[in-house]
Protein backbone atom coordinates (compact mmCIF):
# COMPACT_ATOMS: atom_id res chain seq x y z
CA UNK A 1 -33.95 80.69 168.40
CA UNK A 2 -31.30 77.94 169.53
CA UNK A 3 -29.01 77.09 167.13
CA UNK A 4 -28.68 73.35 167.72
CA UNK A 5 -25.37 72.94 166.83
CA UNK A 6 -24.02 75.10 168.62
CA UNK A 7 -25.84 73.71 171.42
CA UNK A 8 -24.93 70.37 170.81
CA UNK A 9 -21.03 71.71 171.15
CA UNK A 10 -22.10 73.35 174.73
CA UNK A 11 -23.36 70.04 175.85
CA UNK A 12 -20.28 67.95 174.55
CA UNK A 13 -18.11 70.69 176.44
CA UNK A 14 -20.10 70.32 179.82
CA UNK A 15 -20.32 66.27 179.47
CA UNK A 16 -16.60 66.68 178.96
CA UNK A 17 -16.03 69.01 181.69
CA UNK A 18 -18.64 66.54 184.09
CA UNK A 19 -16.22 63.40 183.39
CA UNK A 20 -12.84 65.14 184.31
CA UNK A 21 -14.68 65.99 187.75
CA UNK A 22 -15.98 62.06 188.24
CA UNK A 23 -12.61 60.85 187.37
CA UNK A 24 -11.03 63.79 189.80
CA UNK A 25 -13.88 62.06 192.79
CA UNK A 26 -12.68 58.47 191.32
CA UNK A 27 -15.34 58.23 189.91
CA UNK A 28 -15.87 56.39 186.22
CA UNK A 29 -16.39 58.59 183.34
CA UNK A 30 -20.77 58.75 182.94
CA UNK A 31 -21.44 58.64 186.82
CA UNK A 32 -23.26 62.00 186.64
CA UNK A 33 -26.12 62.78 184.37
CA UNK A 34 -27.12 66.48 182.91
CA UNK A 35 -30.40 67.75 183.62
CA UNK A 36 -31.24 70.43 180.92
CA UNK A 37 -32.98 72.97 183.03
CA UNK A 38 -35.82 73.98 180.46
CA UNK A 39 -37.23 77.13 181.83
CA UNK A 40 -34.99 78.78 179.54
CA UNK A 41 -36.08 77.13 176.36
CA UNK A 42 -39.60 78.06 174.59
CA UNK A 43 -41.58 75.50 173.81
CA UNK A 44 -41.42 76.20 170.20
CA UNK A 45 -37.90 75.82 170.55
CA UNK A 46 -38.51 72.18 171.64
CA UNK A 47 -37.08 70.49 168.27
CA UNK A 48 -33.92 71.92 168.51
CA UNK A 49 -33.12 70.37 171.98
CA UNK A 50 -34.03 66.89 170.42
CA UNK A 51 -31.55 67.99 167.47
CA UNK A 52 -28.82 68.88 169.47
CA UNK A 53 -28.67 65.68 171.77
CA UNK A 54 -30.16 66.44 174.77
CA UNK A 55 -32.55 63.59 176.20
CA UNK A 56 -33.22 64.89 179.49
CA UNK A 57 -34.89 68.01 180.67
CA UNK A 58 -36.15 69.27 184.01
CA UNK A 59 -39.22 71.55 184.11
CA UNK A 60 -40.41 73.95 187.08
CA UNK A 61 -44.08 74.55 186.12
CA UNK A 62 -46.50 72.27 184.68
CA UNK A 63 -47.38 74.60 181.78
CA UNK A 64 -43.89 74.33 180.07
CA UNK A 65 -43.89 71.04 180.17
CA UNK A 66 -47.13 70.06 179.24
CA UNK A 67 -46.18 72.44 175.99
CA UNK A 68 -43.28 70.71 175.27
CA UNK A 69 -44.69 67.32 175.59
CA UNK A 70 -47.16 68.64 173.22
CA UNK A 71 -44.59 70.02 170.61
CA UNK A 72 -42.18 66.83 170.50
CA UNK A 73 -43.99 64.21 171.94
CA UNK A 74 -42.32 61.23 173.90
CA UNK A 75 -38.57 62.48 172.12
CA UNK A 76 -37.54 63.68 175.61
CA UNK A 77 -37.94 62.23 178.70
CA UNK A 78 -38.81 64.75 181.63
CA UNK A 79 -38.09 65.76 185.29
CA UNK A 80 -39.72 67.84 187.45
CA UNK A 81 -37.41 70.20 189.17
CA UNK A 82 -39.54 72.90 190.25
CA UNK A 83 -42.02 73.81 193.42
CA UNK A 84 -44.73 71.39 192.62
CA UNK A 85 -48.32 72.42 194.23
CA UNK A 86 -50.10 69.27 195.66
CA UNK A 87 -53.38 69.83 193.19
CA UNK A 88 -50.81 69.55 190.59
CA UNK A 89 -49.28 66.14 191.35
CA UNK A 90 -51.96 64.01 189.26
CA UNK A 91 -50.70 65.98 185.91
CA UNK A 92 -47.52 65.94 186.80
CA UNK A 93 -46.59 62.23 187.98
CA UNK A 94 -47.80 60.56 184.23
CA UNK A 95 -45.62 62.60 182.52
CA UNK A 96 -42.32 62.92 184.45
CA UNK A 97 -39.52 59.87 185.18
CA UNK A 98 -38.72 61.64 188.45
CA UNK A 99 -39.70 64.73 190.75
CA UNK A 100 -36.38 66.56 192.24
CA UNK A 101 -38.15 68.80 194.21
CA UNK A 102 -40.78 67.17 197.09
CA UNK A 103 -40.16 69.74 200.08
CA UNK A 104 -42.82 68.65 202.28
CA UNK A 105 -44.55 65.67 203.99
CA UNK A 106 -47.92 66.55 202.39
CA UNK A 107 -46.73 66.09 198.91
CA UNK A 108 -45.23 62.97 199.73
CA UNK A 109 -48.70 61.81 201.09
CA UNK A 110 -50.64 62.95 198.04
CA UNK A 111 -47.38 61.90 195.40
CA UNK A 112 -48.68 58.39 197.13
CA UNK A 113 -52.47 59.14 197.31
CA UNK A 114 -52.28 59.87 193.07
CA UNK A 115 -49.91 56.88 192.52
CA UNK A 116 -51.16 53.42 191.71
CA UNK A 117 -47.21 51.82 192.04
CA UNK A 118 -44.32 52.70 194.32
CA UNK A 119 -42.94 56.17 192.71
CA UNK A 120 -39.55 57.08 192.88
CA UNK A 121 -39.01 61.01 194.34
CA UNK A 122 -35.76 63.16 195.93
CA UNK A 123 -36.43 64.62 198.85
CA UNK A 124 -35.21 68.60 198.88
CA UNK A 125 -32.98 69.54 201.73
CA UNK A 126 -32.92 73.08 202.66
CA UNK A 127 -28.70 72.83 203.87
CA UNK A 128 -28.98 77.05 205.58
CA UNK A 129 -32.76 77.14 206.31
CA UNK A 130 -33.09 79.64 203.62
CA UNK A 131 -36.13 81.19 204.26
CA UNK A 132 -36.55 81.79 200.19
CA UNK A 133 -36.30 78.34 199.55
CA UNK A 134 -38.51 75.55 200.53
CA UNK A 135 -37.09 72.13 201.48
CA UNK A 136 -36.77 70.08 205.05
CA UNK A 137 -34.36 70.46 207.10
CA UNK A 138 -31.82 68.10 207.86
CA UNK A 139 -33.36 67.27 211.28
CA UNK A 140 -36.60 66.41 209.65
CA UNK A 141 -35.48 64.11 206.92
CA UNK A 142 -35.96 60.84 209.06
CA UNK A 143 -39.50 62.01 209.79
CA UNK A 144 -39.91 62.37 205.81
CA UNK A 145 -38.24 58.82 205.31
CA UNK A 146 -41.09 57.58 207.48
CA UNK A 147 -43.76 59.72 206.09
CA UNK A 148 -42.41 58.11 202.59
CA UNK A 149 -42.17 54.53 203.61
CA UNK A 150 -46.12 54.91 204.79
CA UNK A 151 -47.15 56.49 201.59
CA UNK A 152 -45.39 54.15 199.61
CA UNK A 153 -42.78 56.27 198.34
CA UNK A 154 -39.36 55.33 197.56
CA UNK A 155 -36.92 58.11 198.67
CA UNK A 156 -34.23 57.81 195.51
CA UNK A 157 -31.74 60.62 197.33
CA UNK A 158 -31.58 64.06 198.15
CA UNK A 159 -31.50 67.34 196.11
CA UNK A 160 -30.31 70.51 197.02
CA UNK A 161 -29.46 74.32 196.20
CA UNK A 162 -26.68 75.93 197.84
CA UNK A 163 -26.48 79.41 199.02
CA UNK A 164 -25.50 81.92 196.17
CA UNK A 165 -21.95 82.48 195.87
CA UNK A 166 -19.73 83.85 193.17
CA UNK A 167 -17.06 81.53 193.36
CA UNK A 168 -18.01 77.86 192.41
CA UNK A 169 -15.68 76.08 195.50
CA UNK A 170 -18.23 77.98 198.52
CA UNK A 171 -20.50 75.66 197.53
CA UNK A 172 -17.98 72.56 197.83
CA UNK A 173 -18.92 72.86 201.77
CA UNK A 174 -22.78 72.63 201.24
CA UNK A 175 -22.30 69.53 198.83
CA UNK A 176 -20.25 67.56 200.34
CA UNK A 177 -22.40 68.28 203.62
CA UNK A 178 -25.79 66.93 201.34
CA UNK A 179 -23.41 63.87 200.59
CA UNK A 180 -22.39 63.34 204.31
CA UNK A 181 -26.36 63.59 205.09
CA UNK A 182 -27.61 61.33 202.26
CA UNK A 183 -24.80 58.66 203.15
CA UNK A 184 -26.05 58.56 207.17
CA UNK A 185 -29.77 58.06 205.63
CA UNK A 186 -28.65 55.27 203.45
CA UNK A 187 -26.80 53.35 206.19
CA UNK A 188 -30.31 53.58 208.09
CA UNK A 189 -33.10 53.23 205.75
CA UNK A 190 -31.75 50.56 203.06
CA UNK A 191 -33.65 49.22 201.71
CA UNK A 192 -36.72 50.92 202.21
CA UNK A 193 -35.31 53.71 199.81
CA UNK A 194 -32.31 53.64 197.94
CA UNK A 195 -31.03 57.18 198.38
CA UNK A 196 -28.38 56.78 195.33
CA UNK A 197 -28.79 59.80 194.02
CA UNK A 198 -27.60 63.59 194.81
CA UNK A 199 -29.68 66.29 192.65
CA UNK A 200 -26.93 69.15 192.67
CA UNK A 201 -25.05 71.64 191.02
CA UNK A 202 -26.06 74.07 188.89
CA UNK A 203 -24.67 76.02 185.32
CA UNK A 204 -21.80 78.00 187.36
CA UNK A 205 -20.91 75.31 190.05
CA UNK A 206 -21.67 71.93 188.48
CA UNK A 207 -17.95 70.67 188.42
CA UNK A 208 -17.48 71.35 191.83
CA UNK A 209 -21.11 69.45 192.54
CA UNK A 210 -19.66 66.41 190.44
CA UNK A 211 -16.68 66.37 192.39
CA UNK A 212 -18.28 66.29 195.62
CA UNK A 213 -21.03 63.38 194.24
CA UNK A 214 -23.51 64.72 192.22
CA UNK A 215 -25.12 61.95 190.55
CA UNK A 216 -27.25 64.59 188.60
CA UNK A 217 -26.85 68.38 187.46
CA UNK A 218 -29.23 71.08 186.61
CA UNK A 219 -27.87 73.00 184.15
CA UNK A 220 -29.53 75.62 182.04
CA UNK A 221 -28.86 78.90 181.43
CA UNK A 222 -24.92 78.20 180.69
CA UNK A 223 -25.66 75.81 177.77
CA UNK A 224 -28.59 77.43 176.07
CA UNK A 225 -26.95 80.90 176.77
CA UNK A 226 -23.90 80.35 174.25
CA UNK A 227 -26.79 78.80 171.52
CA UNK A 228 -28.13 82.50 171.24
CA UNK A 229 -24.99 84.58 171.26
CA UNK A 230 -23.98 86.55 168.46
CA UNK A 231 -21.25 85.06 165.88
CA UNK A 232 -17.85 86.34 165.93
């Protein structure tokens, strides 16, 4: 079980860790916001994350967090970070403050279709057309900005995940490229959609991600790792 103390030391450290790199990007301390990537947490162990101080959490499947809404109630607010099925989106747009992960102009039509106000999404950008990972590529994102604007769908910004590497700084590249793309959309499509944020960064290369303009991080398995280890 997580020891919510000890988790609420891991998130101080990362918070900590997130301001140094928005003061190292000039950047004022708070600019970036943790995502608490929930797949790793139970939903029994639901509590603890309200105990320790988290107040955000990102969800991949609509089971987990339909359990943890159940468990805890309205004590968290929720993202959706995960490959969301279009059948799905009428569960899942009641319950969440924001969807990270729209990949594809058909779930921007039926996010819209299932909506009865202008919803706020990120659009996923597939930066090496990974075949493993969903996402549009950068070529396509005007047609998506369109597909958006028709839907009624405000495009809040981009999200993205890198290549695997080891070493944190062979993902600066791949950031600061999302940045670079995001900040040509914005010029062109304010104020249609706002396109402030950048979904990036992850438990091993978050600092980097800050540094390079995340304005939100996913981080999971490095915070709620060090909650279960064994005391000295």
């Amino acid at each position: 079980m997580i020891d919510a103390a000890r988790m609420r030391e891991a998130l101080d450290e990362t918070r900590q860790r997130m301001d140094d790199a928005c003061r190292a990007s000039g950047r004022p301390p708070g600019s970036a916001q943790l995502v608490l990537a929930g797949k790793y947490v139970a939903p029994d162990e639901a509590a603890a994350l309200v105990d320790a101080g988290v107040t955000l959490v990102g969800e991949n499947r609509l089971q987990d967090l339909l359990a943890k809404q159940d468990a805890i109630g309205d004590a968290l607010t929720f993202d959706f970070i995960g490959h969301l099925q279009s059948r799905k989106v009428r569960d899942v747009l009641p319950r969440v403050r924001l969807i990270h992960s729209v990949d594809r102009t058909s779930l921007i039509e039926e996010i819209g279709r299932r909506s009865d106000a202008p919803v706020r999404v990120l659009l996923q950008v597939n930066l090496a057309a990974e075949e493993t990972k969903g996402g549009f590529t950068a070529d396509a994102l005007d047609d998506a900005l369109a597909a958006a604007s028709s839907a009624g769908v405000v495009v809040g910004g981009l999200m993205a995940l890198p290549p695997f590497a080891t070493d944190p700084e062979a993902s600066r590249p791949w950031f600061e490229r999302l940045r670079g793309i995001r900040d040509d959309l914005a010029s062109r499509w304010s104020p249609d959609h706002d396109l402030r944020d950048l979904s990036m960064g992850t438990s091993q290369d978050f600092a980097v991600a800050v540094e390079a303009g995340a304005t939100m991080v996913r981080v999971g398995r490095g915070i709620v790792d060090l909650t279960r280890m064994e005391q000295p």
